[in-house]
Structures are given as structure tokens and as C-alpha cells.
PDB file of N, CA and C in Angstrom:
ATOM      1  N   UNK A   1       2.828  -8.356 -15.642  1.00  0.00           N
ATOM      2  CA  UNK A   1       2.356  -7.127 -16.244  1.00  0.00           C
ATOM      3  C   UNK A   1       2.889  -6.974 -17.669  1.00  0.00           C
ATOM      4  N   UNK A   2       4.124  -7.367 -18.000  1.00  0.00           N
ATOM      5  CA  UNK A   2       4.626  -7.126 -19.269  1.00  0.00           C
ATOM      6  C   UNK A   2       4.282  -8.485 -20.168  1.00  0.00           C
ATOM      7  N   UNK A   3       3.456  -9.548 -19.491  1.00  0.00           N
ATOM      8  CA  UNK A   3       3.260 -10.325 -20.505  1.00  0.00           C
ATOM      9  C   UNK A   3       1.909  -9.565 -21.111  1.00  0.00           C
ATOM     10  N   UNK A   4       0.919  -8.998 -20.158  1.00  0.00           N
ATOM     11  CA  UNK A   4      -0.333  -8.063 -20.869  1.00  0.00           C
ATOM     12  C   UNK A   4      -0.522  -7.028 -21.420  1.00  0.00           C
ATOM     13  N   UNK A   5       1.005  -6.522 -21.513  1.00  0.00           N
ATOM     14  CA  UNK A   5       1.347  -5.779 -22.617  1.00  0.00           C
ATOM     15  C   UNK A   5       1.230  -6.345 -23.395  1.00  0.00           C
ATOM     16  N   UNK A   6       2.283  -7.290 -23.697  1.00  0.00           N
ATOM     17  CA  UNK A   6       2.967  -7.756 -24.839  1.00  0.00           C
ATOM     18  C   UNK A   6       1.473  -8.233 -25.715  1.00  0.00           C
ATOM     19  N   UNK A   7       0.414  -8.824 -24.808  1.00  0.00           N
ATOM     20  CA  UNK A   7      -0.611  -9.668 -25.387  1.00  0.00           C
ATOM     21  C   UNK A   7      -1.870  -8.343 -26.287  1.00  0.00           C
ATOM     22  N   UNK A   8      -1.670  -7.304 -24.965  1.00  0.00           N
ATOM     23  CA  UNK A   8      -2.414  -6.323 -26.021  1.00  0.00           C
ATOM     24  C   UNK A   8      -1.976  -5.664 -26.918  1.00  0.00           C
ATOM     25  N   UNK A   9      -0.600  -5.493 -27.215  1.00  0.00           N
ATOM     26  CA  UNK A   9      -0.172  -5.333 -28.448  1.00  0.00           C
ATOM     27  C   UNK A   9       0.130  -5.831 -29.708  1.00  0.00           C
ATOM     28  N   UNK A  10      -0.138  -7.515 -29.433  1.00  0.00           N
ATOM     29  CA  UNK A  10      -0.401  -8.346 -30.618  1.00  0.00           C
ATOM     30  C   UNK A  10      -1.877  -8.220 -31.080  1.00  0.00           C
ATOM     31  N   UNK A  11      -2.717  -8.345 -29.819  1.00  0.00           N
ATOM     32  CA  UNK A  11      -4.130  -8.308 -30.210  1.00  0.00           C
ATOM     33  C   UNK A  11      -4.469  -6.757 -30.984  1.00  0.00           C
ATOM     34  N   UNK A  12      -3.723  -5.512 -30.752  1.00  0.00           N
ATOM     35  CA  UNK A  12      -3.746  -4.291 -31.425  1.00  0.00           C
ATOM     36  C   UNK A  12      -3.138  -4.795 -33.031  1.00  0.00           C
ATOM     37  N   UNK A  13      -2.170  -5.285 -32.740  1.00  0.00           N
ATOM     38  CA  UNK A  13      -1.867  -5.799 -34.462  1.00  0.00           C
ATOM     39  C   UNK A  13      -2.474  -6.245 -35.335  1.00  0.00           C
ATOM     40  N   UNK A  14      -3.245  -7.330 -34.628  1.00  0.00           N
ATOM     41  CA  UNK A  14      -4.317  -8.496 -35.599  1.00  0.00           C
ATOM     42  C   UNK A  14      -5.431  -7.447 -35.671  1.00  0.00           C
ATOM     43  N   UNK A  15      -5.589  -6.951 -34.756  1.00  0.00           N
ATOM     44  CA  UNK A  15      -6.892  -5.595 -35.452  1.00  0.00           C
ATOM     45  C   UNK A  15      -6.657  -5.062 -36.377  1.00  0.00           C
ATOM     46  N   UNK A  16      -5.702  -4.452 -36.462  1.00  0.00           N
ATOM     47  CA  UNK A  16      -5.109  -3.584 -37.794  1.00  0.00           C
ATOM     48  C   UNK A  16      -5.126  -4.466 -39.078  1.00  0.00           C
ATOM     49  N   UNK A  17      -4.647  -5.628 -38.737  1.00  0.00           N
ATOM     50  CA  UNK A  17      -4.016  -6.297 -39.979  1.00  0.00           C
ATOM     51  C   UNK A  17      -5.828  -6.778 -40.480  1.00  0.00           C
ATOM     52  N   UNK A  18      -6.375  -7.468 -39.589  1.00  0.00           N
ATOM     53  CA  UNK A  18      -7.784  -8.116 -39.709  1.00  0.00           C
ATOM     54  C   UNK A  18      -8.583  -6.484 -40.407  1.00  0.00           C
ATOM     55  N   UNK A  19      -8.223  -5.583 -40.028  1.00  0.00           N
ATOM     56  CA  UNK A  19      -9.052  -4.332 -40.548  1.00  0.00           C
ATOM     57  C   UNK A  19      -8.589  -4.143 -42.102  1.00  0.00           C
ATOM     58  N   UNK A  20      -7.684  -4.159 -42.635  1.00  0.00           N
ATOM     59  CA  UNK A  20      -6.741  -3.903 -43.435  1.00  0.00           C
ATOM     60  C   UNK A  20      -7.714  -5.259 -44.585  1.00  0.00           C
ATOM     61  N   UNK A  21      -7.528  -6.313 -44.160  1.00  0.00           N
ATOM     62  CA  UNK A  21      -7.792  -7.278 -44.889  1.00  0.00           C
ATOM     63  C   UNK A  21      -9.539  -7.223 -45.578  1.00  0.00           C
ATOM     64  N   UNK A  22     -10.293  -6.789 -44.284  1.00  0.00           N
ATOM     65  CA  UNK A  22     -11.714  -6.484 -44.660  1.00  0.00           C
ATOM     66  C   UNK A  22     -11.658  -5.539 -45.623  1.00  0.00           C
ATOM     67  N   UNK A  23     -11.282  -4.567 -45.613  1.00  0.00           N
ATOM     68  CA  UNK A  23     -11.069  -3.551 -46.612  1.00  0.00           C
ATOM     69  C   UNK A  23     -10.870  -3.702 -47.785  1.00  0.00           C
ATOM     70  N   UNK A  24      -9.608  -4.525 -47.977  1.00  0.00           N
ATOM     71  CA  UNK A  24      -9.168  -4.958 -49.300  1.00  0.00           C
ATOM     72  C   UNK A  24     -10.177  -6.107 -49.656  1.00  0.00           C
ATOM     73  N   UNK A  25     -10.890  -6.542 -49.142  1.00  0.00           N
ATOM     74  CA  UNK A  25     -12.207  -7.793 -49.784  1.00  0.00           C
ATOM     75  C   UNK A  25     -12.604  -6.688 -49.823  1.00  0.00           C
ATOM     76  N   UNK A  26     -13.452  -6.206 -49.267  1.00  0.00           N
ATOM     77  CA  UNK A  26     -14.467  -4.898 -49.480  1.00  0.00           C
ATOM     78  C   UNK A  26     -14.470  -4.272 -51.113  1.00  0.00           C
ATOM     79  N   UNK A  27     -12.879  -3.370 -51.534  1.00  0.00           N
ATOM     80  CA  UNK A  27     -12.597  -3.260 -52.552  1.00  0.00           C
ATOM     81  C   UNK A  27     -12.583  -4.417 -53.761  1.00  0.00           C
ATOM     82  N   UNK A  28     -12.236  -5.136 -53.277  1.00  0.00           N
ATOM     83  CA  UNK A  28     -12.329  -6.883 -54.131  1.00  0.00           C
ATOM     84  C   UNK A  28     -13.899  -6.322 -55.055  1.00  0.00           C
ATOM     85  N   UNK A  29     -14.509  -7.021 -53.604  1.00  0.00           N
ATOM     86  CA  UNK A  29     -15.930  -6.919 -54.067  1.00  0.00           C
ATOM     87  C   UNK A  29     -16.529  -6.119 -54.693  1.00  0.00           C
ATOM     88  N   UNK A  30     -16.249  -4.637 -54.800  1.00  0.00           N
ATOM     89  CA  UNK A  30     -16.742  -3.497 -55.413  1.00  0.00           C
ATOM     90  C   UNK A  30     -16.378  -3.432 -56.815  1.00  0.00           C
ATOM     91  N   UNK A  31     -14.900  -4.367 -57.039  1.00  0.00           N
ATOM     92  CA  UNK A  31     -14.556  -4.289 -58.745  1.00  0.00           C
ATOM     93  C   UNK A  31     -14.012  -3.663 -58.400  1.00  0.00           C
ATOM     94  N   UNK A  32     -12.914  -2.995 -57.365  1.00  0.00           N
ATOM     95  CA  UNK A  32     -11.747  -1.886 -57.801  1.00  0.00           C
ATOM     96  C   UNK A  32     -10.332  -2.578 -57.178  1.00  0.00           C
ATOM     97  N   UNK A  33      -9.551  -2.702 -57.947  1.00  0.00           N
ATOM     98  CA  UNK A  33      -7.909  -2.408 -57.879  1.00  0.00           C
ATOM     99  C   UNK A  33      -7.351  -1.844 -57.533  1.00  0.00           C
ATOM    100  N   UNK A  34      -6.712  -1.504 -56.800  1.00  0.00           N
ATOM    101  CA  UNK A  34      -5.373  -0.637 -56.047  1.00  0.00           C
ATOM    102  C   UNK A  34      -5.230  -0.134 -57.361  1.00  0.00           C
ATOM    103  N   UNK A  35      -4.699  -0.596 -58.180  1.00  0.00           N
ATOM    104  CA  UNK A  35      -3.868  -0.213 -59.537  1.00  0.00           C
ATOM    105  C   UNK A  35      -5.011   0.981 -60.536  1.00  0.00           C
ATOM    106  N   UNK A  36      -6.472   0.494 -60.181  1.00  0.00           N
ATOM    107  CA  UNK A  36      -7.159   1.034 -60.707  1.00  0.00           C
ATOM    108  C   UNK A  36      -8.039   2.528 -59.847  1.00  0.00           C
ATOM    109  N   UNK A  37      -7.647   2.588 -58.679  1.00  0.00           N
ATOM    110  CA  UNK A  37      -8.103   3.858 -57.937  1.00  0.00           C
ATOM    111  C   UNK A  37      -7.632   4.804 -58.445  1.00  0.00           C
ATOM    112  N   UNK A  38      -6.158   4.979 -58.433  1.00  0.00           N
ATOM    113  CA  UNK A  38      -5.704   6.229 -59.453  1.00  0.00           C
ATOM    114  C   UNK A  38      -6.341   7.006 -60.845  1.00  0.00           C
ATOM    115  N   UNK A  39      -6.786   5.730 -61.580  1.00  0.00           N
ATOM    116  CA  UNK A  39      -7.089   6.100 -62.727  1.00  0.00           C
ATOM    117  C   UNK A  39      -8.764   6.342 -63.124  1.00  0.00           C
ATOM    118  N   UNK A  40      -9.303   6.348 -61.941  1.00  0.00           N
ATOM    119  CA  UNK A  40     -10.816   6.496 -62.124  1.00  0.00           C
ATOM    120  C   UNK A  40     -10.907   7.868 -62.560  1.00  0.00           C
ATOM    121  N   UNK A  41     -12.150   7.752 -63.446  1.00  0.00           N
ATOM    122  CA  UNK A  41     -12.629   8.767 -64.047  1.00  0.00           C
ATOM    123  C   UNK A  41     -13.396   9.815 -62.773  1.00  0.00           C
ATOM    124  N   UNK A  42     -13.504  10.977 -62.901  1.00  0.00           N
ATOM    125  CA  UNK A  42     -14.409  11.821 -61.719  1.00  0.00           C
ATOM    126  C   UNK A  42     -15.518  11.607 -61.848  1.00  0.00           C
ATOM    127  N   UNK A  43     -16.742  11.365 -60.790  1.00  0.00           N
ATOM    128  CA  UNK A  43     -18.115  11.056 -61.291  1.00  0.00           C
ATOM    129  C   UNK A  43     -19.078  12.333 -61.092  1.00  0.00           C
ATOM    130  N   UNK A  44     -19.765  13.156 -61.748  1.00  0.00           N
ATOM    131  CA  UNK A  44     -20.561  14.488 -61.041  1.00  0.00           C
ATOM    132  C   UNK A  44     -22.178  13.730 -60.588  1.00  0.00           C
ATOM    133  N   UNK A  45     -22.674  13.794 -59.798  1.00  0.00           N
ATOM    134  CA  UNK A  45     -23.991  13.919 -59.335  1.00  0.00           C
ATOM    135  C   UNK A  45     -24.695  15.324 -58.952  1.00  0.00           C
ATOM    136  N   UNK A  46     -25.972  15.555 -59.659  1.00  0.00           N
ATOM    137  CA  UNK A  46     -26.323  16.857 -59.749  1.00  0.00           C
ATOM    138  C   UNK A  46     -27.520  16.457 -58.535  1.00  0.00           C
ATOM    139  N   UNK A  47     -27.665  16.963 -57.163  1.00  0.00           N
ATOM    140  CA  UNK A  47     -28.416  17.354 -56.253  1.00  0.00           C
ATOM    141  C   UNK A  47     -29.770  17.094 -56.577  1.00  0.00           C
ATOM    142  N   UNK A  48     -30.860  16.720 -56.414  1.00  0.00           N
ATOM    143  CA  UNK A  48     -32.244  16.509 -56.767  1.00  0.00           C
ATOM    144  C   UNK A  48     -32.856  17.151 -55.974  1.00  0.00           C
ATOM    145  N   UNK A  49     -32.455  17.503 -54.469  1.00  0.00           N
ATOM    146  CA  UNK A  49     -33.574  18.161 -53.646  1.00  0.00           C
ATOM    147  C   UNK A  49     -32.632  18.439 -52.367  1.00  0.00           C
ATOM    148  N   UNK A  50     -32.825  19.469 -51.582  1.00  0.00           N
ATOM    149  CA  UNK A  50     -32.059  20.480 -50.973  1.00  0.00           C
ATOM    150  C   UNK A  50     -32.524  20.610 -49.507  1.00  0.00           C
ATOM    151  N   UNK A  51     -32.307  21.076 -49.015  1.00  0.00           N
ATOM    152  CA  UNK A  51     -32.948  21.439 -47.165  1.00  0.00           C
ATOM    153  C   UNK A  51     -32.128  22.149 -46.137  1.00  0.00           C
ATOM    154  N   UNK A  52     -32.594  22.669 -45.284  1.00  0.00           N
ATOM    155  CA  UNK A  52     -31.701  22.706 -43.988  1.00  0.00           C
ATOM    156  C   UNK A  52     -32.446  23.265 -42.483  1.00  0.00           C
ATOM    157  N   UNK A  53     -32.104  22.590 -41.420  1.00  0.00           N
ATOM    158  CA  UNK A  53     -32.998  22.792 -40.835  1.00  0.00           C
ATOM    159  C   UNK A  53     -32.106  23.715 -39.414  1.00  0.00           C
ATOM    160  N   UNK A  54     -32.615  24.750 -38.942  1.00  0.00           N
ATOM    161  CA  UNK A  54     -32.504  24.995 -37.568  1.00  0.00           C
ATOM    162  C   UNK A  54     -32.867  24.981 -36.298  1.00  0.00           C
ATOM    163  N   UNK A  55     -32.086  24.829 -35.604  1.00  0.00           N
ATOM    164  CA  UNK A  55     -32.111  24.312 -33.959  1.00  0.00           C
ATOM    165  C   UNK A  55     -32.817  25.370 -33.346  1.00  0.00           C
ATOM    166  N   UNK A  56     -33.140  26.617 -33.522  1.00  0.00           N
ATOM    167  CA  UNK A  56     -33.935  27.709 -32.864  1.00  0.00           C
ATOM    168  C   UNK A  56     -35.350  27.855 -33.251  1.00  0.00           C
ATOM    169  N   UNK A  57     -35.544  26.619 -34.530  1.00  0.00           N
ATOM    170  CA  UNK A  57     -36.509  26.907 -35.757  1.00  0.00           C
ATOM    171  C   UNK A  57     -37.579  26.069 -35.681  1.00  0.00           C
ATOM    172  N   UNK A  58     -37.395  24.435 -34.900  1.00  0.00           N
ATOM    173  CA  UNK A  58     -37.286  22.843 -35.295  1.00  0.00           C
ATOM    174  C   UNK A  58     -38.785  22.634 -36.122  1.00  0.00           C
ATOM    175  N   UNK A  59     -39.475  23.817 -36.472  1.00  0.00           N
ATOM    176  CA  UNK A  59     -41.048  23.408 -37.218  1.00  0.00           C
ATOM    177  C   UNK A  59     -41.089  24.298 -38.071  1.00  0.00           C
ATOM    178  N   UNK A  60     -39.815  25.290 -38.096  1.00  0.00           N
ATOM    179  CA  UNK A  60     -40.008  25.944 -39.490  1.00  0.00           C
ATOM    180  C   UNK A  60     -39.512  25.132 -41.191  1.00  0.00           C
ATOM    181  N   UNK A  61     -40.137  25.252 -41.932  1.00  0.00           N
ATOM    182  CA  UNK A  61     -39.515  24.727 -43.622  1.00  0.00           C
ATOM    183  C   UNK A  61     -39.058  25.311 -44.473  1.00  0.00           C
ATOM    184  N   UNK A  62     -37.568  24.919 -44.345  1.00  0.00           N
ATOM    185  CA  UNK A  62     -36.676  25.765 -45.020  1.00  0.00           C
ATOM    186  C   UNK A  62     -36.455  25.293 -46.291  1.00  0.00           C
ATOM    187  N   UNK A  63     -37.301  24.226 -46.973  1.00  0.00           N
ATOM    188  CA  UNK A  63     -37.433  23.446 -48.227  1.00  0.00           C
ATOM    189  C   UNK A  63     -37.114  24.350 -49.482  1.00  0.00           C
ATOM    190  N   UNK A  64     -37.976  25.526 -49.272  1.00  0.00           N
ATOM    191  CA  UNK A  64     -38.106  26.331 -50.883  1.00  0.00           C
ATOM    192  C   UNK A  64     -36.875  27.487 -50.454  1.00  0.00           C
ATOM    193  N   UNK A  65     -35.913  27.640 -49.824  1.00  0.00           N
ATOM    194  CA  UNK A  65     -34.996  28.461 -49.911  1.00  0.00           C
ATOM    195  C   UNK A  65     -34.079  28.342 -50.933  1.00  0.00           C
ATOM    196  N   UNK A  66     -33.395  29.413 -51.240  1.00  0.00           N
ATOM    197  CA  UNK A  66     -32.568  29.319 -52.608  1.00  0.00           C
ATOM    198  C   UNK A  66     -31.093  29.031 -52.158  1.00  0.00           C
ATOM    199  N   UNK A  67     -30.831  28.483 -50.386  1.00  0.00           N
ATOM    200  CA  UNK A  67     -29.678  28.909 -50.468  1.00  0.00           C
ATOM    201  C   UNK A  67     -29.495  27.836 -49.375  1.00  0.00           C
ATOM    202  N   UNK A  68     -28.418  27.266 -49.079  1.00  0.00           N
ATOM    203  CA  UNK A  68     -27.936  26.088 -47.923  1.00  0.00           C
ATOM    204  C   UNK A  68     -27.098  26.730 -46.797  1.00  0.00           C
ATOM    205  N   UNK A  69     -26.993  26.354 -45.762  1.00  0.00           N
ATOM    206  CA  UNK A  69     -26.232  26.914 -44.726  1.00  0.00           C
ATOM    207  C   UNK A  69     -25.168  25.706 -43.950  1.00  0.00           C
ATOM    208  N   UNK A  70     -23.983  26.412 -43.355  1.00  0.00           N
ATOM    209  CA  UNK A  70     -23.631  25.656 -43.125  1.00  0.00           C
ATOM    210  C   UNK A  70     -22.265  25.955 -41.800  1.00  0.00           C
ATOM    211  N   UNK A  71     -22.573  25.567 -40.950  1.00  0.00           N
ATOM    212  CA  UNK A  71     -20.809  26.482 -40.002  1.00  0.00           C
ATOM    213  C   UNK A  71     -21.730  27.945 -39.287  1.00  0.00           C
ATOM    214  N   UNK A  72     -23.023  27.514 -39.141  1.00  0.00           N
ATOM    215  CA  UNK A  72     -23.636  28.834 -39.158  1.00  0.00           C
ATOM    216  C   UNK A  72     -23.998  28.421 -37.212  1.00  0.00           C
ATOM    217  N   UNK A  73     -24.313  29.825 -36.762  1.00  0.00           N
ATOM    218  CA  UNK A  73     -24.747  29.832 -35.218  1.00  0.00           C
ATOM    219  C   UNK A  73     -26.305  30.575 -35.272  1.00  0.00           C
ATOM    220  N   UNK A  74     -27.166  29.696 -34.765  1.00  0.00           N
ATOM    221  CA  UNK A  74     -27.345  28.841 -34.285  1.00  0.00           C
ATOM    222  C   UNK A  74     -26.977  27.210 -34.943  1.00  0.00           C
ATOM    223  N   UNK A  75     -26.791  26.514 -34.240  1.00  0.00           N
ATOM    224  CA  UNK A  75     -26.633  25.193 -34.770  1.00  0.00           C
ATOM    225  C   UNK A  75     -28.017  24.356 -36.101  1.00  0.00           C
ATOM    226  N   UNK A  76     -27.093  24.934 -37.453  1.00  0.00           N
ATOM    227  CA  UNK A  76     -27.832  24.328 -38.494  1.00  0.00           C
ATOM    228  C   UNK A  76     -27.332  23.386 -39.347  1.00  0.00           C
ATOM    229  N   UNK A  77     -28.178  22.329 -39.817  1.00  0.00           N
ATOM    230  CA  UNK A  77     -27.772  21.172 -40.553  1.00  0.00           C
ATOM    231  C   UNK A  77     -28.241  21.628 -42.018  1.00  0.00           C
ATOM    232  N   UNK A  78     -27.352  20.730 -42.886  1.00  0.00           N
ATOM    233  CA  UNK A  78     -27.830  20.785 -44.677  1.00  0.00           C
ATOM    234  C   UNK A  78     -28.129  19.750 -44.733  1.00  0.00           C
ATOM    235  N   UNK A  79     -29.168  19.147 -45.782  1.00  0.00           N
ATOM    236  CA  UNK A  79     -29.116  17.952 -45.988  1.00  0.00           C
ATOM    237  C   UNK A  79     -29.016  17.942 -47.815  1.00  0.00           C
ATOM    238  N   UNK A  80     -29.128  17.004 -48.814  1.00  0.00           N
ATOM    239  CA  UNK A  80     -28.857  16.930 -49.769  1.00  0.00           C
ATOM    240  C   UNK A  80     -29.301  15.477 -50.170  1.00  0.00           C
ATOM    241  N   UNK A  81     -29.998  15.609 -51.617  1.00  0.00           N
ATOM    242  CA  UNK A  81     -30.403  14.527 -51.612  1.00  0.00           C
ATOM    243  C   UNK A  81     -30.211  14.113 -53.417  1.00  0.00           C
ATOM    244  N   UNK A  82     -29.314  13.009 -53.619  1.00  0.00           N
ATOM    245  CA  UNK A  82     -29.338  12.787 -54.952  1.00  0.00           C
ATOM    246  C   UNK A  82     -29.628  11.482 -55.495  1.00  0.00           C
ATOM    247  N   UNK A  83     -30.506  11.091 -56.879  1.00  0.00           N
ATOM    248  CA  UNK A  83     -30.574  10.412 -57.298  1.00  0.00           C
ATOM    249  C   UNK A  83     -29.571   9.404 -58.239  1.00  0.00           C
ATOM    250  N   UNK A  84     -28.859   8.257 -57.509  1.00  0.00           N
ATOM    251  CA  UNK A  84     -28.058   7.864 -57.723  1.00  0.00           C
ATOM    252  C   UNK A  84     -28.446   6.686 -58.783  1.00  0.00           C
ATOM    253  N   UNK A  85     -27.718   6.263 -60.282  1.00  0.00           N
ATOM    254  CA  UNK A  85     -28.443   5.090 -60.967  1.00  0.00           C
ATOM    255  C   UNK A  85     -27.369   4.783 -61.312  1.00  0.00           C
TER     256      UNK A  85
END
């Protein structure tokens, strides 16, 4: 029994470490640095198109409303949509 410990807690390690490693290629690949996360500039994206839909509602269009909801009862979603270049 304590050797299948011992074995799932190495195999819990190499997950972590194997997770850890994807990540840092991941970042590799994207062009960012540890050294350089700190110092990124803030990026703004301005919203292109808006929505939200309710669960009491599911065929009403809440498209042209002026206003988003959110944490609200009945159960309603926001969605948001921006043009990224």
C-alpha cells in the first residue's frame, strides 16, 4: 500500500512539473519573458457589440439595450464581443 502511495505521489509531481514546463514553452512561444511580464504596457480593447440573454426570456432580444446584466436572478448571461487586430 505505501509503495502506491509513494508511486502516486511522484506521478502527482511529474504532473506539476510536466504542467509547469508546458506553460513556460507556451510563454516561449508567445514572445514573453518572465522578466518581461512585469513590464508590459496595459492594452484597452473597446467592445464592438454587446448582448445578454435570459433564462425566463430564451427568444427574447436583448441586442439594442443600453445596459448589460450580470449576478442578476433570474439566471442571466453577458456576452461581449471585440475586435481584436
Amino acid at each position: 500500500m505505501e509503495r502506491l502511495r509513494t508511486h502516486a505521489a511522484a506521478r502527482r509531481t511529474l504532473i506539476r512539473r510536466f504542467s509547469l514546463l508546458l506553460l513556460a514553452g507556451a510563454l516561449a512561444v508567445a514572445g514573453l519573458t518572465f522578466s518581461s511580464l512585469g513590464s508590459a504596457a496595459p492594452v484597452t480593447f473597446t467592445a464592438s457589440a454587446d448582448a445578454y440573454v435570459v433564462a425566463t426570456s430564451p427568444s427574447t432580444n436583448f441586442g439594442g439595450q443600453t445596459d448589460l446584466r450580470a449576478g442578476s436572478s433570474p439566471d442571466t448571461r453577458s456576452y461581449l464581443t471585440f475586435n481584436v487586430k
